[in-house]
N, C-alpha and C. Protein backbone atom coordinates (compact mmCIF):
# COMPACT_ATOMS: atom_id res chain seq x y z
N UNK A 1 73.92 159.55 73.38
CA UNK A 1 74.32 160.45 72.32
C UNK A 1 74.33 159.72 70.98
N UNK A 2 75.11 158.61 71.03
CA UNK A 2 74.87 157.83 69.94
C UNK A 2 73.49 157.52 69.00
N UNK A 3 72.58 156.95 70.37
CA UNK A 3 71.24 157.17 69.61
C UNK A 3 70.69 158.03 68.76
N UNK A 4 70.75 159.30 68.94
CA UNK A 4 70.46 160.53 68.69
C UNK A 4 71.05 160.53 67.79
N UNK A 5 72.29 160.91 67.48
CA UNK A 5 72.99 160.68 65.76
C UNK A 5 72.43 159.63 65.25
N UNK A 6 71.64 158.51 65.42
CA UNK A 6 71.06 157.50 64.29
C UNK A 6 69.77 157.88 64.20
N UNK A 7 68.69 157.92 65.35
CA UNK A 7 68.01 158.82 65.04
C UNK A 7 67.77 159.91 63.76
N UNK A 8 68.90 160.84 64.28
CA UNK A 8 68.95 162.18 62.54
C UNK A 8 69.00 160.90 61.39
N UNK A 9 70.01 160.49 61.26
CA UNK A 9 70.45 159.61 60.26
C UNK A 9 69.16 158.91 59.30
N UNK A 10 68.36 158.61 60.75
CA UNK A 10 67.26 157.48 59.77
C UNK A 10 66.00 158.93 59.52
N UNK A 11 65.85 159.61 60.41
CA UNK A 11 64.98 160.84 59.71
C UNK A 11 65.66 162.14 58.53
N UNK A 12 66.60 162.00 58.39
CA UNK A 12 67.54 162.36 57.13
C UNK A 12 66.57 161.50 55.52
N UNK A 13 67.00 160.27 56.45
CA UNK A 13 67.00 158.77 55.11
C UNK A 13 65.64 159.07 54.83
N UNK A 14 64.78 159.30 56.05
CA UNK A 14 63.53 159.33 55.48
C UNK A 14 62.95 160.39 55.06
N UNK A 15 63.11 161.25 55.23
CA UNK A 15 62.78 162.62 54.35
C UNK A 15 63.31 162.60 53.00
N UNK A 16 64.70 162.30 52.60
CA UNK A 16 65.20 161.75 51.49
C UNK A 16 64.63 161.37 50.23
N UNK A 17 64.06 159.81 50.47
CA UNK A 17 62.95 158.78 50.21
C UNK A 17 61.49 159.05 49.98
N UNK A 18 61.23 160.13 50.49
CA UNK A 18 59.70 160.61 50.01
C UNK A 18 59.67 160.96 48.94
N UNK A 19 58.73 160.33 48.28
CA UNK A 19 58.18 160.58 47.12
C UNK A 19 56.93 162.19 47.34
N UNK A 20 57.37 163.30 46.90
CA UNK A 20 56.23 164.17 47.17
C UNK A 20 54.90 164.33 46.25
N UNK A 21 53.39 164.44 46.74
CA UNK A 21 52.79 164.08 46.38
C UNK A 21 51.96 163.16 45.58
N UNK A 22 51.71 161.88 46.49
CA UNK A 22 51.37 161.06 45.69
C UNK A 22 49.86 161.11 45.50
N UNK A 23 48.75 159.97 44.88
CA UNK A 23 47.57 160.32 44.62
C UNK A 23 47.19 160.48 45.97
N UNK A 24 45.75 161.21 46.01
CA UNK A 24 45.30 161.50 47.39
C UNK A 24 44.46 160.43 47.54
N UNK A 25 44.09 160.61 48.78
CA UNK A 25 43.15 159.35 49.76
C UNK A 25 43.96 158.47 50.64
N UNK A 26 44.57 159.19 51.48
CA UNK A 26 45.58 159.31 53.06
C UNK A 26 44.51 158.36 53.79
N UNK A 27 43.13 158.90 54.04
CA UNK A 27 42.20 158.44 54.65
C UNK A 27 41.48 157.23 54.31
N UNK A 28 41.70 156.62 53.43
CA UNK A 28 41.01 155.22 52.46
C UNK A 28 41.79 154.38 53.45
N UNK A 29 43.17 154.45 53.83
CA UNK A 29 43.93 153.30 54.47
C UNK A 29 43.66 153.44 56.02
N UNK A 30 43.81 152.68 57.10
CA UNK A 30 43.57 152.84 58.38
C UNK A 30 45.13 153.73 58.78
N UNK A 31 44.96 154.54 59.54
CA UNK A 31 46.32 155.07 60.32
C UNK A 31 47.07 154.37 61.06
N UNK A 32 48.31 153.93 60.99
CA UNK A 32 49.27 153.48 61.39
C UNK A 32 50.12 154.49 62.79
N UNK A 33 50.11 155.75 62.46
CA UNK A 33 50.77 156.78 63.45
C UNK A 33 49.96 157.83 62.87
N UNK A 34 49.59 158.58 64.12
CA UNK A 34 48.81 160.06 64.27
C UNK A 34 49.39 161.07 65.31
N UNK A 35 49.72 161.67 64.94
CA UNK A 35 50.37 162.90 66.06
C UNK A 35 50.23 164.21 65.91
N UNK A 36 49.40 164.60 66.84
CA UNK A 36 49.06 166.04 66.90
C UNK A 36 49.35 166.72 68.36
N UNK A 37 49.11 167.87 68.01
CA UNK A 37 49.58 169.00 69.57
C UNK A 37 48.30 170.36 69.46
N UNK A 38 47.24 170.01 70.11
CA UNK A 38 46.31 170.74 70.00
C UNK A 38 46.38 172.09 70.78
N UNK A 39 45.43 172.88 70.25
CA UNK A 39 45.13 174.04 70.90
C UNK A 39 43.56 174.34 70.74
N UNK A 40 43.15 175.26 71.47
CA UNK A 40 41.40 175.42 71.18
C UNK A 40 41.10 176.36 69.70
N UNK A 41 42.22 176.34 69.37
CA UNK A 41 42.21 177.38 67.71
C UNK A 41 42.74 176.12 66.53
N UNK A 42 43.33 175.01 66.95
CA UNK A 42 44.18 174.19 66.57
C UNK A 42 42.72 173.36 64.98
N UNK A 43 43.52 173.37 63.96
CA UNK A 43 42.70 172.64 62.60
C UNK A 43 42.13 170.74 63.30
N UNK A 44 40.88 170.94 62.54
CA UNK A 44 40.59 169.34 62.96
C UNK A 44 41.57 168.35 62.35
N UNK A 45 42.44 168.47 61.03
CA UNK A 45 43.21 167.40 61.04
C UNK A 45 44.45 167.32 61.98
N UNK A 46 45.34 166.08 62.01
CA UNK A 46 46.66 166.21 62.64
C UNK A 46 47.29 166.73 62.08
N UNK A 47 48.74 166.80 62.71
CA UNK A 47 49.80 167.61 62.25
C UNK A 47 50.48 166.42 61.72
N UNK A 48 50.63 164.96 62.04
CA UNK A 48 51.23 164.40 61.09
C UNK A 48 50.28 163.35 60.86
N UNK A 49 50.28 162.19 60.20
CA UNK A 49 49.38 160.90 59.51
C UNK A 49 50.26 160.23 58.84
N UNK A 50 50.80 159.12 59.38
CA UNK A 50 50.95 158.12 58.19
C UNK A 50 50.29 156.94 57.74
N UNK A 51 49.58 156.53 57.28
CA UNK A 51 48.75 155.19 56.47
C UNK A 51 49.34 154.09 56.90
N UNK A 52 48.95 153.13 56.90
CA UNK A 52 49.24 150.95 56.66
C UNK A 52 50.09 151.35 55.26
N UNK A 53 49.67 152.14 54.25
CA UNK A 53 50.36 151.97 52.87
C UNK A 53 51.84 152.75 53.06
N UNK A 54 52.22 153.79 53.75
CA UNK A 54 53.03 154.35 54.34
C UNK A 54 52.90 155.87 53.47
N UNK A 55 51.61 156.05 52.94
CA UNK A 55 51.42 157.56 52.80
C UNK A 55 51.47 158.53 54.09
N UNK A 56 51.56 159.87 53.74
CA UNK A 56 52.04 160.61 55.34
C UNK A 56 51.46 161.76 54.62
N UNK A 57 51.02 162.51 55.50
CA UNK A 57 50.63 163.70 55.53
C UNK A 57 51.14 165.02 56.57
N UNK A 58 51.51 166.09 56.34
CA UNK A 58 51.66 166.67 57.46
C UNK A 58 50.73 168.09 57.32
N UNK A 59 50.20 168.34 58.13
CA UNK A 59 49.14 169.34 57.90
C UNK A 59 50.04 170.68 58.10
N UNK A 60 49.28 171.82 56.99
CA UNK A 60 49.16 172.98 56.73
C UNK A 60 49.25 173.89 57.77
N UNK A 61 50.24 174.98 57.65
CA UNK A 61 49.74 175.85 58.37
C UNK A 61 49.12 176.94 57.41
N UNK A 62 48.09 177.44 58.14
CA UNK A 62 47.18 177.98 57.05
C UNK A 62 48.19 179.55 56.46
N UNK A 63 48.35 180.09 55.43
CA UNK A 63 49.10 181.14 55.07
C UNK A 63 50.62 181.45 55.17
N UNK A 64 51.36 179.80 55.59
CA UNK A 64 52.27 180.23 56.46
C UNK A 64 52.95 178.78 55.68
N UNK A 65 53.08 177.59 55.71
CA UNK A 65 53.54 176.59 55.54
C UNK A 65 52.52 175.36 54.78
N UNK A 66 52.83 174.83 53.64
CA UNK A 66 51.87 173.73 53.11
C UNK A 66 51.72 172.71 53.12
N UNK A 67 50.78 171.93 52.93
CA UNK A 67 50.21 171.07 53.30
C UNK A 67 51.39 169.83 52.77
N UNK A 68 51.94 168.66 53.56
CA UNK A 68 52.71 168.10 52.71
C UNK A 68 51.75 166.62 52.64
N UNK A 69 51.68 166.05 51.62
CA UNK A 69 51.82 164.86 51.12
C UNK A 69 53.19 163.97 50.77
N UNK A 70 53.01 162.70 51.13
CA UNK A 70 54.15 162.19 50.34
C UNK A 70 53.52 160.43 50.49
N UNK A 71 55.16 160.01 50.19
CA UNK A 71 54.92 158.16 50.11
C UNK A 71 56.10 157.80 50.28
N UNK A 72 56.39 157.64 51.65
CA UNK A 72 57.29 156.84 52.51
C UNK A 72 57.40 155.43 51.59
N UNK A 73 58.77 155.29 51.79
CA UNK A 73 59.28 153.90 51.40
C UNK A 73 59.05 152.78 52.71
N UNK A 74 58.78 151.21 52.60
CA UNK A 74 58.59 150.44 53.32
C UNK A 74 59.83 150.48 54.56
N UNK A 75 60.79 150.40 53.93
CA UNK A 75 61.71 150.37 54.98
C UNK A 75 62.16 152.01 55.97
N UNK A 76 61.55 153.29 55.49
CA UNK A 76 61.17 154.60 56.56
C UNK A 76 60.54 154.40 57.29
N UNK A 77 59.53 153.15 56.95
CA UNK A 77 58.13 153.67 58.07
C UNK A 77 58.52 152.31 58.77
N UNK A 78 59.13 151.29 58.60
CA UNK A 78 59.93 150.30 59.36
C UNK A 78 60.68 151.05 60.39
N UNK A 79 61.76 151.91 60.69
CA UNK A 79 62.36 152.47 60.75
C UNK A 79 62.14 153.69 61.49
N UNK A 80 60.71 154.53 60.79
CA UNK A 80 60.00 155.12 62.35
C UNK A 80 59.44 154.57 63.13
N UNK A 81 58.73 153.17 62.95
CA UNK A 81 58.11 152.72 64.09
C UNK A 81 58.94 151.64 64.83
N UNK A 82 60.23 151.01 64.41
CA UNK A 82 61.03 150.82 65.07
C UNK A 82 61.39 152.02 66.52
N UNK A 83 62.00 153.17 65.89
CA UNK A 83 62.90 154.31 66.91
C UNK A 83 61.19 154.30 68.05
N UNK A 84 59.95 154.23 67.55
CA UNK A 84 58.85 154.40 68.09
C UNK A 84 58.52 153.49 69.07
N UNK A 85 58.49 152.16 68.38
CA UNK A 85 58.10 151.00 69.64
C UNK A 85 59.34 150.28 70.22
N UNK A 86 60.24 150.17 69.86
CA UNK A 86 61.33 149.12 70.20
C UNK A 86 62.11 150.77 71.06
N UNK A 87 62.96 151.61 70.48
CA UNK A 87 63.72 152.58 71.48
C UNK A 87 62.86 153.58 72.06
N UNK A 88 62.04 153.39 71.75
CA UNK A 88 61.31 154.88 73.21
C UNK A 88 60.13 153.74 73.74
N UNK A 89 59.53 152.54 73.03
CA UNK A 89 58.62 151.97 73.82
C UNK A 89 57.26 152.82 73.91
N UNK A 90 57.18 153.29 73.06
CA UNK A 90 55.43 153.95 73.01
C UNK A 90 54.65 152.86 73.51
N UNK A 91 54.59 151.93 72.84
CA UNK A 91 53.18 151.10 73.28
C UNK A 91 53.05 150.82 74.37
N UNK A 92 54.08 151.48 75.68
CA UNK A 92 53.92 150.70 77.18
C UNK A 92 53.90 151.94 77.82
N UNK A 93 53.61 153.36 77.33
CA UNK A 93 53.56 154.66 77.70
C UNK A 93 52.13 155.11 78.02
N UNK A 94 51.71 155.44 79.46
CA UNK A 94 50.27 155.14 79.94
C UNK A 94 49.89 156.77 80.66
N UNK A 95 49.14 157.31 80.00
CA UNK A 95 48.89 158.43 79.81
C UNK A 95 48.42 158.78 81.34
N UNK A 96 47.39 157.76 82.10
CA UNK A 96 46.93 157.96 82.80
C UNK A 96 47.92 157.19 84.29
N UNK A 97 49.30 156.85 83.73
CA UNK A 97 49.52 156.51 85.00
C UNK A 97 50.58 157.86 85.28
N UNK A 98 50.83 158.05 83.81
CA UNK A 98 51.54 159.51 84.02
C UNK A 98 51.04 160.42 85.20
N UNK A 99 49.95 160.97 84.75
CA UNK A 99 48.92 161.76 85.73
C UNK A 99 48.75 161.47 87.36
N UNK A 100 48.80 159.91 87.23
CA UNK A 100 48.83 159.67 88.70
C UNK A 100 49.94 159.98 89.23
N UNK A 101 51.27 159.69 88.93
CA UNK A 101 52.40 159.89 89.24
C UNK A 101 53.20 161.37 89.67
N UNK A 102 51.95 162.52 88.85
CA UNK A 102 52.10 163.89 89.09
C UNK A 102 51.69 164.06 89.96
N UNK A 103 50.35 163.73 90.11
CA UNK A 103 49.32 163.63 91.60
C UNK A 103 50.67 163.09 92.79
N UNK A 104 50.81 161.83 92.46
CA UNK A 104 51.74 161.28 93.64
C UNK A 104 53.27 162.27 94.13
N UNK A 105 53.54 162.97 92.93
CA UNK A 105 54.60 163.36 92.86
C UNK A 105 54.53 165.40 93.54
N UNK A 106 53.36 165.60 93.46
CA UNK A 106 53.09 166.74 93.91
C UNK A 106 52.10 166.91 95.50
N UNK A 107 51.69 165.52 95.93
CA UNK A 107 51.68 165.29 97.36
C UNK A 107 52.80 165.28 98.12
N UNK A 108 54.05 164.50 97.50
CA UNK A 108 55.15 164.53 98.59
C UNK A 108 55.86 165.84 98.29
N UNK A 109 56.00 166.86 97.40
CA UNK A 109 56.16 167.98 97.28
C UNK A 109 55.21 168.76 97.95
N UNK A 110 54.34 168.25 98.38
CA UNK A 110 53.47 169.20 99.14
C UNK A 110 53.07 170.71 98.53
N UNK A 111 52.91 170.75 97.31
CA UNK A 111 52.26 171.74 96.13
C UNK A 111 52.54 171.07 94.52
N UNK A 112 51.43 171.98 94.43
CA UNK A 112 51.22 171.55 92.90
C UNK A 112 51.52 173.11 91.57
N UNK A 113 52.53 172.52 90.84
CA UNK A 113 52.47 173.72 89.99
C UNK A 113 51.98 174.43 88.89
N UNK A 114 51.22 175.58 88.88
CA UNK A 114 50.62 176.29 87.79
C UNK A 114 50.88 176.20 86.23
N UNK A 115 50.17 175.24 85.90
CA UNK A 115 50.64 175.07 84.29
C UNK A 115 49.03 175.09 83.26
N UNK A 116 49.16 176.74 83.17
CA UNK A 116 47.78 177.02 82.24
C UNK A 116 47.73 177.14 80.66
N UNK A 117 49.18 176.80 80.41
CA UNK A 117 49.69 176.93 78.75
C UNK A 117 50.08 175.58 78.64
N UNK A 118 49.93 175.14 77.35
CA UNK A 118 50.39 174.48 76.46
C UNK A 118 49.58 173.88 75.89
N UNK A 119 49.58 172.91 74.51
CA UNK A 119 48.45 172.10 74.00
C UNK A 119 48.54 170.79 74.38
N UNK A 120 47.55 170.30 74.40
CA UNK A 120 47.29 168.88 74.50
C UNK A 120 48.30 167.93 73.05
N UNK A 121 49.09 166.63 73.73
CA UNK A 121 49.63 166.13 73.07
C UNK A 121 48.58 164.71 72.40
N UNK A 122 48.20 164.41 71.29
CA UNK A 122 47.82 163.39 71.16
C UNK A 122 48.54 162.56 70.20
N UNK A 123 48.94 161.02 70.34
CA UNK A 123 50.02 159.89 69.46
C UNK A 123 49.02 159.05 70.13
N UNK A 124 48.51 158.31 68.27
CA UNK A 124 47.67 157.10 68.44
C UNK A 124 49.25 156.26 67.60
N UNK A 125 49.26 155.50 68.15
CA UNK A 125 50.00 154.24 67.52
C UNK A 125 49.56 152.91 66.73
N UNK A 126 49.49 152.54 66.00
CA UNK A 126 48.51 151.17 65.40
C UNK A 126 49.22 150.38 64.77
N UNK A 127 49.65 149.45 65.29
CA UNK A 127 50.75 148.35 64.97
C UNK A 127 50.41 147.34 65.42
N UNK A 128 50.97 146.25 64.43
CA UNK A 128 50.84 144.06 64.96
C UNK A 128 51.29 144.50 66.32
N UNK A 129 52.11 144.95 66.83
CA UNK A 129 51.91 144.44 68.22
C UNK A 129 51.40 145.33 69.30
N UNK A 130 50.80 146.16 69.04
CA UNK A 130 49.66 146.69 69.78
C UNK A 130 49.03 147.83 69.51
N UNK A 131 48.19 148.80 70.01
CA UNK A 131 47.47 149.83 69.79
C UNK A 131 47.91 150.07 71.27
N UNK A 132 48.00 151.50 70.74
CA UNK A 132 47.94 153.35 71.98
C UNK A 132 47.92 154.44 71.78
N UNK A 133 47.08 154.43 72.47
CA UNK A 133 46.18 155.85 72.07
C UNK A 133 47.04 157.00 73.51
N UNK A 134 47.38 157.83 73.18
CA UNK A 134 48.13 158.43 74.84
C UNK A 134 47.48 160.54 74.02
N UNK A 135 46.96 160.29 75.48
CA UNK A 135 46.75 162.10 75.12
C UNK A 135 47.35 163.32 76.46
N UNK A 136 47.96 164.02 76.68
CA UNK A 136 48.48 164.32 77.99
C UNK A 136 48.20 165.99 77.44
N UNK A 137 48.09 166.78 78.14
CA UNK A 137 48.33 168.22 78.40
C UNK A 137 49.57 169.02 78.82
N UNK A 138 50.37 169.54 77.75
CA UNK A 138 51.49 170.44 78.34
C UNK A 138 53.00 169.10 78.72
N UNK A 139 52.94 168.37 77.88
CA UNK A 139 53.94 167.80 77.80
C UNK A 139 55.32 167.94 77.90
N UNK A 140 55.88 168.91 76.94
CA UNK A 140 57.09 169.71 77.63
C UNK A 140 57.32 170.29 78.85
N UNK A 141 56.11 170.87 79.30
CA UNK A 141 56.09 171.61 80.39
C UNK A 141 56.25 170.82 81.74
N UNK A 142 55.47 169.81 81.56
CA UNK A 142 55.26 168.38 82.72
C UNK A 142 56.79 167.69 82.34
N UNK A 143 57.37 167.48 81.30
CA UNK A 143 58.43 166.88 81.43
C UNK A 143 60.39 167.61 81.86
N UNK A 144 60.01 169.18 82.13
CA UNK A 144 60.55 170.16 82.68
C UNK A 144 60.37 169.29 83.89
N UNK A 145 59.32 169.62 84.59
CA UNK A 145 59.02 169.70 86.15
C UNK A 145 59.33 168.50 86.69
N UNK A 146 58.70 167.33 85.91
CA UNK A 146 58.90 166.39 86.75
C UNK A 146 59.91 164.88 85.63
N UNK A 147 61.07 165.45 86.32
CA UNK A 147 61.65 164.77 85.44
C UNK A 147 62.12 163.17 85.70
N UNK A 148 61.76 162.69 86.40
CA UNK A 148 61.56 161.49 87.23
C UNK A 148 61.03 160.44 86.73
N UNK A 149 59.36 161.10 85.95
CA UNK A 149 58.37 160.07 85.78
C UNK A 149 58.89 159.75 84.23
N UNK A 150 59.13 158.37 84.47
CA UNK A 150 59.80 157.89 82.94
C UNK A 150 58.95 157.65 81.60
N UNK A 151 57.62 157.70 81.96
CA UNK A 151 56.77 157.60 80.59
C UNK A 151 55.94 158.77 80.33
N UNK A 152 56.42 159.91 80.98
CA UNK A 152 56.34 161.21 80.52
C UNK A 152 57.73 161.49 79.62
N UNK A 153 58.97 161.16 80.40
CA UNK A 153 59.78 161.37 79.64
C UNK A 153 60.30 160.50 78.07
N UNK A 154 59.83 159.35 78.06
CA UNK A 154 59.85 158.76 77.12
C UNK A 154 58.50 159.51 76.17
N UNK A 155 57.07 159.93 76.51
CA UNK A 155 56.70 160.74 75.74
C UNK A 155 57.08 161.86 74.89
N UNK A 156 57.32 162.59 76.24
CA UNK A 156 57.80 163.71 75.60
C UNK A 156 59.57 163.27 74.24
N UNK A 157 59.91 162.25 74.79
CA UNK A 157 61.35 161.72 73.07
C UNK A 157 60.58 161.50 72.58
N UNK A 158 59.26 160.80 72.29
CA UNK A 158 58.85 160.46 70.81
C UNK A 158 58.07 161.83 70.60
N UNK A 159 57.64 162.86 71.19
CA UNK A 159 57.24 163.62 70.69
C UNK A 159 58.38 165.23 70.16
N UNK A 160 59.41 164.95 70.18
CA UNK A 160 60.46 165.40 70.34
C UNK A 160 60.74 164.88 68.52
N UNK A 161 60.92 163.58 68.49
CA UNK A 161 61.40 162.80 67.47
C UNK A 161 60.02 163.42 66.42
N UNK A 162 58.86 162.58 66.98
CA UNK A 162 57.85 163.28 65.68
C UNK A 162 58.07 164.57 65.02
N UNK A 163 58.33 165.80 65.91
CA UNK A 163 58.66 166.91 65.49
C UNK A 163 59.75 167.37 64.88
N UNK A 164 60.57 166.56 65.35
CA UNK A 164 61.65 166.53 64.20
C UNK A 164 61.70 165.94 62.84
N UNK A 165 60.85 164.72 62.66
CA UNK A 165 60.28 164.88 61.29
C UNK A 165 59.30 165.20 60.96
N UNK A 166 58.35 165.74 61.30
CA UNK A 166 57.70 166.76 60.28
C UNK A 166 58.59 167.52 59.97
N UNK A 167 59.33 168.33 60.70
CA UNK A 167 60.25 169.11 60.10
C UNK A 167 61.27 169.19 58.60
N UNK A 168 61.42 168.01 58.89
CA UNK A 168 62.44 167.60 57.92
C UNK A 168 61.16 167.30 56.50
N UNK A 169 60.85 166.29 57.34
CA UNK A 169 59.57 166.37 55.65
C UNK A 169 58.59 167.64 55.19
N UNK A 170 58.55 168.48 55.98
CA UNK A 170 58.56 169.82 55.11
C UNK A 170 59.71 170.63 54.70
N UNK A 171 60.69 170.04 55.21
CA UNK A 171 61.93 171.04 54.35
C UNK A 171 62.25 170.55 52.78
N UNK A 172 61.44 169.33 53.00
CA UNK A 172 61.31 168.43 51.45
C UNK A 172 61.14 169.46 50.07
């Protein structure tokens, strides 16, 4: 529980701290964090982007919500990729052992369950101490069912957390 109240706290701080709209060219810097939740209707950019420089982007919904730009302070984007690699451990979250583990986990259940909704989750990570790329299908839905497998469930918190700031940095 505790976590979770620091958590808000530091995505508070960092929504805060944004500078909104700074010059454009998001894409000139290499991506640091990418997180999207696709659908087959879903826009080619992500839903969030932040830069090496700590520019961020959160994509548009078309007619409905706008496009945000901003410029994270050094110590926000310290701070998300802290809660990112050090408390949820993204970089040791293995997309494909997930999958096996459903497989394994729906043999000794002896059925497998119908899951024809949801979008594909994709979080590239790019940091000194490592790169991960993790893409899974129906993430919430898989982390309902099988609540066991721990790097589904550690997915599904950082994807939990991402969505909670975009949020906040569009309420900017």
């Amino acid at each position: 529980m505790e976590r979770t109240w620091q958590r808000r706290a530091i995505l508070a701080g960092i929504a805060a701290s944004m500078a909104i709209a700074p010059p454009a060219g998001i894409a000139a810097e290499p991506s640091v964090l990418v997180y999207d939740v696709t659908s087959s209707g879903s826009p080619a950019l992500p839903l969030l982007e932040i830069d090496a420089k700590a520019r961020v982007r959160v994509r548009e919904v078309p007619g409905q919500i706008p496009e945000v730009r901003g410029q994270l302070t050094e110590y926000s984007l310290a701070a998300i990729l802290r809660v990112l690699v050090e408390d949820i451990g993204v970089l040791t979250i293995d997309d494909t052992r997930i999958e096996a583990e459903i497989r394994a986990t729906d043999a000794a259940r002896g059925s497998v369950p119908s899951i024809a909704d949801g979008g594909v989750t994709r979080l590239v990570l790019d940091v000194p101490k490592g790169r991960n790329v993790i893409e899974l299908h129906a993430t919430a839905l898989k982390a309902g069912i099988y609540p066991d497998i721990d790097d589904l469930q550690r997915l599904r918190q950082a994807e939990t957390y991402l969505l909670e700031l975009v949020g906040r940095l569009r309420a900017r």
